[in-house]
PDB file of N, CA and C in Angstrom:
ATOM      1  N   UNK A   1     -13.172-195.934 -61.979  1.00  0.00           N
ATOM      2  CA  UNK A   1     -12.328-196.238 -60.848  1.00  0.00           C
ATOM      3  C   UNK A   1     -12.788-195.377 -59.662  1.00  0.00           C
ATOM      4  N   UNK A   2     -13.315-195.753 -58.486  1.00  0.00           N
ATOM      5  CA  UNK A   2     -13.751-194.770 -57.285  1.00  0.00           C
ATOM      6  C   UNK A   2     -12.672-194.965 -56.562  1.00  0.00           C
ATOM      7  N   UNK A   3     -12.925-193.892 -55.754  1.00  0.00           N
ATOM      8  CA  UNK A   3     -11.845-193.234 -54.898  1.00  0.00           C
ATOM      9  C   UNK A   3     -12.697-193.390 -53.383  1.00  0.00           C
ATOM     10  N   UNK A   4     -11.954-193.505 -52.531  1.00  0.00           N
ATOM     11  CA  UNK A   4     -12.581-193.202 -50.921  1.00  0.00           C
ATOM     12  C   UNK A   4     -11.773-192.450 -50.133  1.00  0.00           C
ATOM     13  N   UNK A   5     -12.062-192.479 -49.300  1.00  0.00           N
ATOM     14  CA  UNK A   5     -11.330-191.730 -48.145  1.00  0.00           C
ATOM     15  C   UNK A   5     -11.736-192.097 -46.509  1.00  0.00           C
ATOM     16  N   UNK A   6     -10.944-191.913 -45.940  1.00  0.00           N
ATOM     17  CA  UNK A   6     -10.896-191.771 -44.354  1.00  0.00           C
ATOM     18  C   UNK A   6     -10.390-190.475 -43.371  1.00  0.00           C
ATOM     19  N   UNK A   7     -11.666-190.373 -42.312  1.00  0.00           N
ATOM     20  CA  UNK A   7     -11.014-189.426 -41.593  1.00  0.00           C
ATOM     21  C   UNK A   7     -10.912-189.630 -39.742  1.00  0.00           C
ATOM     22  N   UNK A   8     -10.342-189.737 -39.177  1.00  0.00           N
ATOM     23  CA  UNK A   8     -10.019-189.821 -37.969  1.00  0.00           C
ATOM     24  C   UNK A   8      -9.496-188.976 -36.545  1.00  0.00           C
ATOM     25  N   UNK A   9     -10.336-188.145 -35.810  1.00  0.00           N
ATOM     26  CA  UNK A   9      -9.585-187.414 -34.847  1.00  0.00           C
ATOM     27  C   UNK A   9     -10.225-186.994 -33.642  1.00  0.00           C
ATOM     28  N   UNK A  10      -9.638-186.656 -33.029  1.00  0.00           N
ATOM     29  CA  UNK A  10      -9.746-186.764 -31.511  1.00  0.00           C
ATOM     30  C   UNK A  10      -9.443-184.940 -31.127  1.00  0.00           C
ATOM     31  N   UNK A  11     -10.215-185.023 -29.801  1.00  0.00           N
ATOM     32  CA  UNK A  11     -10.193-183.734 -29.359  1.00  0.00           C
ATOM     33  C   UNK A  11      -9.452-183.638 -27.766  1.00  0.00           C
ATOM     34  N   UNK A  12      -8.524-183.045 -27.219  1.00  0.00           N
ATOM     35  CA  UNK A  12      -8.071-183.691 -26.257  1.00  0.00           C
ATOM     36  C   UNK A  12      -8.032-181.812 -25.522  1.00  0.00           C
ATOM     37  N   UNK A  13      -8.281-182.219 -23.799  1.00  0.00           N
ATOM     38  CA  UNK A  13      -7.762-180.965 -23.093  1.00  0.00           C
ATOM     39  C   UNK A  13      -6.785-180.480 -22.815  1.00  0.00           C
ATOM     40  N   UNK A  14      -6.187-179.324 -22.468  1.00  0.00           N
ATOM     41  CA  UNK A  14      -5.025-178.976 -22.412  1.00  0.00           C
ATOM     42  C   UNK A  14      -5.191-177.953 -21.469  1.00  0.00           C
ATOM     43  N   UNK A  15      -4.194-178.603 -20.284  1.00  0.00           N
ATOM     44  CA  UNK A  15      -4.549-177.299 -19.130  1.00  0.00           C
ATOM     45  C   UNK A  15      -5.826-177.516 -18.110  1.00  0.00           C
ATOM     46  N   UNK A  16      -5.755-177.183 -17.021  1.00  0.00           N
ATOM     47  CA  UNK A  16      -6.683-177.113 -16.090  1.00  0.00           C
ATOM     48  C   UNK A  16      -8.032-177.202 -16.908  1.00  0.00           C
ATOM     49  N   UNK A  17      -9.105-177.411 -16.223  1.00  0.00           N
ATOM     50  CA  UNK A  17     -10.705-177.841 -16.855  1.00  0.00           C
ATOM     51  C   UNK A  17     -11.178-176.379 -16.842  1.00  0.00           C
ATOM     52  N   UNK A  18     -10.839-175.240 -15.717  1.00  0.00           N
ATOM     53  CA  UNK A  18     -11.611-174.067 -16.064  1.00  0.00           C
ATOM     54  C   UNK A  18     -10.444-172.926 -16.861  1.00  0.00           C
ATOM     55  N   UNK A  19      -9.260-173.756 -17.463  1.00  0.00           N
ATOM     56  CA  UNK A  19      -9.093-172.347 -18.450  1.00  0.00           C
ATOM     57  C   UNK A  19      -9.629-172.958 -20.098  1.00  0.00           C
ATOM     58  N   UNK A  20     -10.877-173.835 -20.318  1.00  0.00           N
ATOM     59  CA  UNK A  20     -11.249-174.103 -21.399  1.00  0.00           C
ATOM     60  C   UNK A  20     -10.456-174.333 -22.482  1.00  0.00           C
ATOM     61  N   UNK A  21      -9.630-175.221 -22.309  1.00  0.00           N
ATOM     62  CA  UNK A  21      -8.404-174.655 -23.585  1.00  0.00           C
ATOM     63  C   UNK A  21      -8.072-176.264 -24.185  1.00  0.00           C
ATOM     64  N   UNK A  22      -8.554-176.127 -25.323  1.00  0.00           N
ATOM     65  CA  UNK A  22      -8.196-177.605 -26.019  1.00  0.00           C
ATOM     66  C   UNK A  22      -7.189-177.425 -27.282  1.00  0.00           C
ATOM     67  N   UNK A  23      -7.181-179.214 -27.688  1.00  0.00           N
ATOM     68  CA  UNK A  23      -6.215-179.153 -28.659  1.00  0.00           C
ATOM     69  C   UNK A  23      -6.844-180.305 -30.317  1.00  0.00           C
ATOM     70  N   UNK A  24      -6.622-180.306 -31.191  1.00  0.00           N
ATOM     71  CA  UNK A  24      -7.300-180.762 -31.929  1.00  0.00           C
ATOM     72  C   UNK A  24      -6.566-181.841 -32.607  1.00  0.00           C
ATOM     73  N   UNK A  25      -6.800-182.960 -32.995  1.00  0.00           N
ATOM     74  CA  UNK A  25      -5.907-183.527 -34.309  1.00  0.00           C
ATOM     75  C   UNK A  25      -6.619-184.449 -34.980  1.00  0.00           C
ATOM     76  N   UNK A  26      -6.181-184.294 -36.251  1.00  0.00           N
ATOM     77  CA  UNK A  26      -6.841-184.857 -37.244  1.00  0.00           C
ATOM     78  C   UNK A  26      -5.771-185.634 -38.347  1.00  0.00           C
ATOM     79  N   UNK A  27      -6.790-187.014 -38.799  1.00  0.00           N
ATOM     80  CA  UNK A  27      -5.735-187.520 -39.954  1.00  0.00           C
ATOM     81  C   UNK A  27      -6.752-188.257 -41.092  1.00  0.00           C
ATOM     82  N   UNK A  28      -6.339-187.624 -42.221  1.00  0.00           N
ATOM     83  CA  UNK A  28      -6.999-188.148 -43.089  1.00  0.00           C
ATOM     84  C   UNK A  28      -6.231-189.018 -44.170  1.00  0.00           C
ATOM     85  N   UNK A  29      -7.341-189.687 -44.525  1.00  0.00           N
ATOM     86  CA  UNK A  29      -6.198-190.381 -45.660  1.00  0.00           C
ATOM     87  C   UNK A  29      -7.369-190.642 -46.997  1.00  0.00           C
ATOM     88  N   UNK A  30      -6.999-190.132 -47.945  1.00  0.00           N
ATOM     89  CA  UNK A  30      -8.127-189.928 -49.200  1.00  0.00           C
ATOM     90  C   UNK A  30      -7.752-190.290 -50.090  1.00  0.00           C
ATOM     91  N   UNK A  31      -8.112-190.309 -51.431  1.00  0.00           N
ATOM     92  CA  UNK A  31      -8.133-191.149 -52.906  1.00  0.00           C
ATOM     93  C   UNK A  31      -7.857-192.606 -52.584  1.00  0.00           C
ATOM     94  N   UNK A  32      -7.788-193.159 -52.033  1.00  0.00           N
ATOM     95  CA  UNK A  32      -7.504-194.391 -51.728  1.00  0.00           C
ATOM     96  C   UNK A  32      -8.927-195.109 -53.080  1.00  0.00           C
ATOM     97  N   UNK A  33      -7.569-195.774 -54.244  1.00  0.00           N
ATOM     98  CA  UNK A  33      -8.158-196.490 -54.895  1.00  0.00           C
ATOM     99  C   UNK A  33      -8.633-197.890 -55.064  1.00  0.00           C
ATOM    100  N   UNK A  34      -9.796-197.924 -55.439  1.00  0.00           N
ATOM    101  CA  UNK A  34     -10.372-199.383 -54.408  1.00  0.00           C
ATOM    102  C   UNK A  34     -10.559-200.455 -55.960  1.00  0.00           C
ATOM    103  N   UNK A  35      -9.684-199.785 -56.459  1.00  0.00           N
ATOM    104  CA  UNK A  35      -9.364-201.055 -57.667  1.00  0.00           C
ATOM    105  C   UNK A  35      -8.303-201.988 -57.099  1.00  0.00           C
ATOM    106  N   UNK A  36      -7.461-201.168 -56.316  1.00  0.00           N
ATOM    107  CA  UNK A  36      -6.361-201.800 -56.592  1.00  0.00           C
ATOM    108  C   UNK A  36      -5.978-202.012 -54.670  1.00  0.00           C
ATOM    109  N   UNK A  37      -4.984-202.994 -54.419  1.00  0.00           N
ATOM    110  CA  UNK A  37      -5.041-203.511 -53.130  1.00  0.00           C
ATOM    111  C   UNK A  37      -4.794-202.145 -52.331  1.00  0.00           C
ATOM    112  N   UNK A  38      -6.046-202.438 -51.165  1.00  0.00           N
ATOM    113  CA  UNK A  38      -6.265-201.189 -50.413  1.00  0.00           C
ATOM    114  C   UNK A  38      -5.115-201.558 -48.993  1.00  0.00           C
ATOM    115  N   UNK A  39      -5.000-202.787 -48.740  1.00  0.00           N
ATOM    116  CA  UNK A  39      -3.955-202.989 -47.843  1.00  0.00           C
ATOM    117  C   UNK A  39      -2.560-202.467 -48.212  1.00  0.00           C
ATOM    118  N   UNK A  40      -1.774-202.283 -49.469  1.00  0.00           N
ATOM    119  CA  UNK A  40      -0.454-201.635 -49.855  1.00  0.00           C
ATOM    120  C   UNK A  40      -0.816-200.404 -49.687  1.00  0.00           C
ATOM    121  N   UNK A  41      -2.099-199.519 -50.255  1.00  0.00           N
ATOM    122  CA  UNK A  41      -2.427-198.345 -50.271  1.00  0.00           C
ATOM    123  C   UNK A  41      -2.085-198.044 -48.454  1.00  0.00           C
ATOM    124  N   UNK A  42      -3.116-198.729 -47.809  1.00  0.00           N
ATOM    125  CA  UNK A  42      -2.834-198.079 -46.303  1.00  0.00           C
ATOM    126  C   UNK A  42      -1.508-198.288 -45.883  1.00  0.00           C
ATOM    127  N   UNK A  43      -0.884-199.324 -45.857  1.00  0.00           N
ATOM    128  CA  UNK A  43       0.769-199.531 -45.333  1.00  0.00           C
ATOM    129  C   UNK A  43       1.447-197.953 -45.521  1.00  0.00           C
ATOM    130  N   UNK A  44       1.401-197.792 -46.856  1.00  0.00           N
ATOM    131  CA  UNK A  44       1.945-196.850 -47.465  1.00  0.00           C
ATOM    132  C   UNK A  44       1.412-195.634 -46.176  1.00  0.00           C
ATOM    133  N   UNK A  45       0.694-195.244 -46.428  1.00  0.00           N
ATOM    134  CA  UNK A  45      -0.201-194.245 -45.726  1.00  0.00           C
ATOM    135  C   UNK A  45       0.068-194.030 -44.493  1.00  0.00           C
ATOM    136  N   UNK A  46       0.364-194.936 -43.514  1.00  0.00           N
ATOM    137  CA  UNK A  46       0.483-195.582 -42.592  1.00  0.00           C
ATOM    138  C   UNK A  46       2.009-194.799 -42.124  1.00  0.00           C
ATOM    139  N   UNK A  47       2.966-195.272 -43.126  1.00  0.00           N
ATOM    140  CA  UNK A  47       4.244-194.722 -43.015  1.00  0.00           C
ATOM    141  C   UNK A  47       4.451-193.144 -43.173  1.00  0.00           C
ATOM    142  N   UNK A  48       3.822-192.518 -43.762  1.00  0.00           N
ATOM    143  CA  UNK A  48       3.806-191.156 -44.197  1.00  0.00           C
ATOM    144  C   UNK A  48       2.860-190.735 -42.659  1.00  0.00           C
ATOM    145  N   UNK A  49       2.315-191.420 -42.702  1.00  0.00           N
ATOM    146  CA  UNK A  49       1.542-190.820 -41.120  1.00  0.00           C
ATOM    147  C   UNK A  49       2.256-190.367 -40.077  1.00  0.00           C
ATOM    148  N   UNK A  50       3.062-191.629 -40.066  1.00  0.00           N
ATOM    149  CA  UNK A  50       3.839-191.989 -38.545  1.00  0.00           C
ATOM    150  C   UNK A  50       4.270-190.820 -38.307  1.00  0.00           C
ATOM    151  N   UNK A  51       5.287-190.541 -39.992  1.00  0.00           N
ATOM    152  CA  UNK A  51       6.244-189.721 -40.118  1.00  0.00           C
ATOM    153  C   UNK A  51       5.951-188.178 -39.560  1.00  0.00           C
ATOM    154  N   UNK A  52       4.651-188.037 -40.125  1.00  0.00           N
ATOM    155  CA  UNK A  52       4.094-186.239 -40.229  1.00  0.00           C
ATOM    156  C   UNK A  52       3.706-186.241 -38.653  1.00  0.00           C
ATOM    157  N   UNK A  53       3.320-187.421 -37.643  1.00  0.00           N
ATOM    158  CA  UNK A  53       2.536-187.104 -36.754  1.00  0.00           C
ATOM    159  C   UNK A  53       3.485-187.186 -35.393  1.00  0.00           C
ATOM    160  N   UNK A  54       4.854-188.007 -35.571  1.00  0.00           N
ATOM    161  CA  UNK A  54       5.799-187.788 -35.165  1.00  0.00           C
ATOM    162  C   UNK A  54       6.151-185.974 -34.963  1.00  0.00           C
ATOM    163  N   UNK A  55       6.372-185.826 -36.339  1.00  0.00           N
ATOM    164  CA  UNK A  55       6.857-183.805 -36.283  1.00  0.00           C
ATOM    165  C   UNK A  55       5.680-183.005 -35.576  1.00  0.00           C
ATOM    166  N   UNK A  56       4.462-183.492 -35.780  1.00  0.00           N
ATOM    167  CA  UNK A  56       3.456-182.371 -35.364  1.00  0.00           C
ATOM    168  C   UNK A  56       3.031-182.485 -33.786  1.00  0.00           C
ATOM    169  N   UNK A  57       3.249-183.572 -33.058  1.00  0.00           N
ATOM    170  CA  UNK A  57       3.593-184.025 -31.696  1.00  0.00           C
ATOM    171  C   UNK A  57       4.182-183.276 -31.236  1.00  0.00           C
ATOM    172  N   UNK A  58       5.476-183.645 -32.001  1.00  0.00           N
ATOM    173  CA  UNK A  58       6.946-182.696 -30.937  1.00  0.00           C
ATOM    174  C   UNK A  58       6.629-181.382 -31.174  1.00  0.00           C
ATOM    175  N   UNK A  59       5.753-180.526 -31.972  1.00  0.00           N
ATOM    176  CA  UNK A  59       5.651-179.247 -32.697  1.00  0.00           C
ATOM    177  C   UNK A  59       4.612-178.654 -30.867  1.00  0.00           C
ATOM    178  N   UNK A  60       3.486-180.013 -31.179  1.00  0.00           N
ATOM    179  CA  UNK A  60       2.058-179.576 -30.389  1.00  0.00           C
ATOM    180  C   UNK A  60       2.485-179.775 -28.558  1.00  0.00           C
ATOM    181  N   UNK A  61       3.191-180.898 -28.595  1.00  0.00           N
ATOM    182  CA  UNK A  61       4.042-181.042 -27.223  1.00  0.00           C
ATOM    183  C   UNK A  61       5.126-179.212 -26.416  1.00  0.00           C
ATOM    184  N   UNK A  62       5.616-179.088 -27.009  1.00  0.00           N
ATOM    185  CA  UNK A  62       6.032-177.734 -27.195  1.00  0.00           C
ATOM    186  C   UNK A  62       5.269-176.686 -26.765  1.00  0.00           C
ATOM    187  N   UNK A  63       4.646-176.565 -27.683  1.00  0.00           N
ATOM    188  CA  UNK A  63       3.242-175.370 -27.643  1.00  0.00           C
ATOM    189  C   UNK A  63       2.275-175.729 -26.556  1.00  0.00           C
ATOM    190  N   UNK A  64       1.606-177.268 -25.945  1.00  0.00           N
ATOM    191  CA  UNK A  64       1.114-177.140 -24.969  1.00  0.00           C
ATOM    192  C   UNK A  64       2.245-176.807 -23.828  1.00  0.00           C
ATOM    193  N   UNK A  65       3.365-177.217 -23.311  1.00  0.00           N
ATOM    194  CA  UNK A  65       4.309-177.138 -22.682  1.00  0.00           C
ATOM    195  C   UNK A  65       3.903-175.250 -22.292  1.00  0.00           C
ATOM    196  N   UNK A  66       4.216-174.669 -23.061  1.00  0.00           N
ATOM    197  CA  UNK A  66       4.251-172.869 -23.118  1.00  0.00           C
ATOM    198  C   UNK A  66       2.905-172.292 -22.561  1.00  0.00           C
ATOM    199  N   UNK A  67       1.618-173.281 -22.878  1.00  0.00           N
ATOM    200  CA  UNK A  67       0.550-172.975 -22.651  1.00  0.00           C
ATOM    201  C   UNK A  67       0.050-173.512 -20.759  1.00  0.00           C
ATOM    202  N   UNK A  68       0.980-174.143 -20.483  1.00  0.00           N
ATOM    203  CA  UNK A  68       0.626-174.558 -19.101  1.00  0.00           C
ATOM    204  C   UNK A  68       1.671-173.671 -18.278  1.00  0.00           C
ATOM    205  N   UNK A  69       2.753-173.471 -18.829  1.00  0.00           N
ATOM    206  CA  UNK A  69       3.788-172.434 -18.145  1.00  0.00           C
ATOM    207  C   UNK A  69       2.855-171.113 -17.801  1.00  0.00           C
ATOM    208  N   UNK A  70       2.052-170.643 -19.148  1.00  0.00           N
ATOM    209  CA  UNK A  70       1.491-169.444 -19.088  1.00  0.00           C
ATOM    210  C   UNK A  70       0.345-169.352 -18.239  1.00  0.00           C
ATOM    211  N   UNK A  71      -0.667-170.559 -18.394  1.00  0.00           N
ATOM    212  CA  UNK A  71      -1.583-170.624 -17.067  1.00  0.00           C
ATOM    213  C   UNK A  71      -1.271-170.459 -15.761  1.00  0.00           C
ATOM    214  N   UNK A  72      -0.168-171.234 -15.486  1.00  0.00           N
ATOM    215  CA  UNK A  72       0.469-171.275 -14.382  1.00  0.00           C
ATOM    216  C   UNK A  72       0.958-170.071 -13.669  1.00  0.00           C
ATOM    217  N   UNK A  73       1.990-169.165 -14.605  1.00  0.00           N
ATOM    218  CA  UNK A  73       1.796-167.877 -14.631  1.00  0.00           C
ATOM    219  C   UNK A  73       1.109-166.605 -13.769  1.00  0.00           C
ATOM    220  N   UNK A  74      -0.268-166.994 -14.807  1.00  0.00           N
ATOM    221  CA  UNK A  74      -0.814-166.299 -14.313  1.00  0.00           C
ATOM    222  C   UNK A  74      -1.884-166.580 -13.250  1.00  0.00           C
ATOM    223  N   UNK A  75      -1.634-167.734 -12.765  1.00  0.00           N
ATOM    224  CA  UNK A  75      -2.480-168.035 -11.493  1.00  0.00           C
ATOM    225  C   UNK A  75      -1.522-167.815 -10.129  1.00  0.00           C
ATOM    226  N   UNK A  76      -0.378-167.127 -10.389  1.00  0.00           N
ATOM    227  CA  UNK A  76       0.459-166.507  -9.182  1.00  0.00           C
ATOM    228  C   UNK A  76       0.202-165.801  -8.472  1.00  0.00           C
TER     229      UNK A  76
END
């Protein structure tokens, strides 16, 4: 029985272009067994995604939020 996987992510800026400051995200989705229907497998996957990437948004939204306050800051 083989197994696969997927990986997907993007690199995005955060903050003015000269304070170098990025942000990362990544989503993987692995063992995906290719015996068996890979379309239920992703649905599934799909939902657990939404879910985790929903929380880590509002987590990363936040934290850039603090990080542009602080640039800002200190360009007074």
């Amino acid at each position: 029985m083989s197994k696969i996987g997927v990986k997907v992510g993007f690199t995005y800026r955060v903050g003015p272009l000269d304070t170098n400051q990025y942000g990362r995200m990544d989503v993987e989705v692995h063992d995906i067994e290719t015996d068996l229907p890979i379309d239920k497998q992703l649905k599934e996957a799909g939902l657990a995604i939404n879910k985790v990437y929903d929380h880590i948004l509002e987590k990363v939204d936040s934290e850039i939020e603090k990080i542009i306050s602080m640039t800002t800051e200190q360009k007074k």
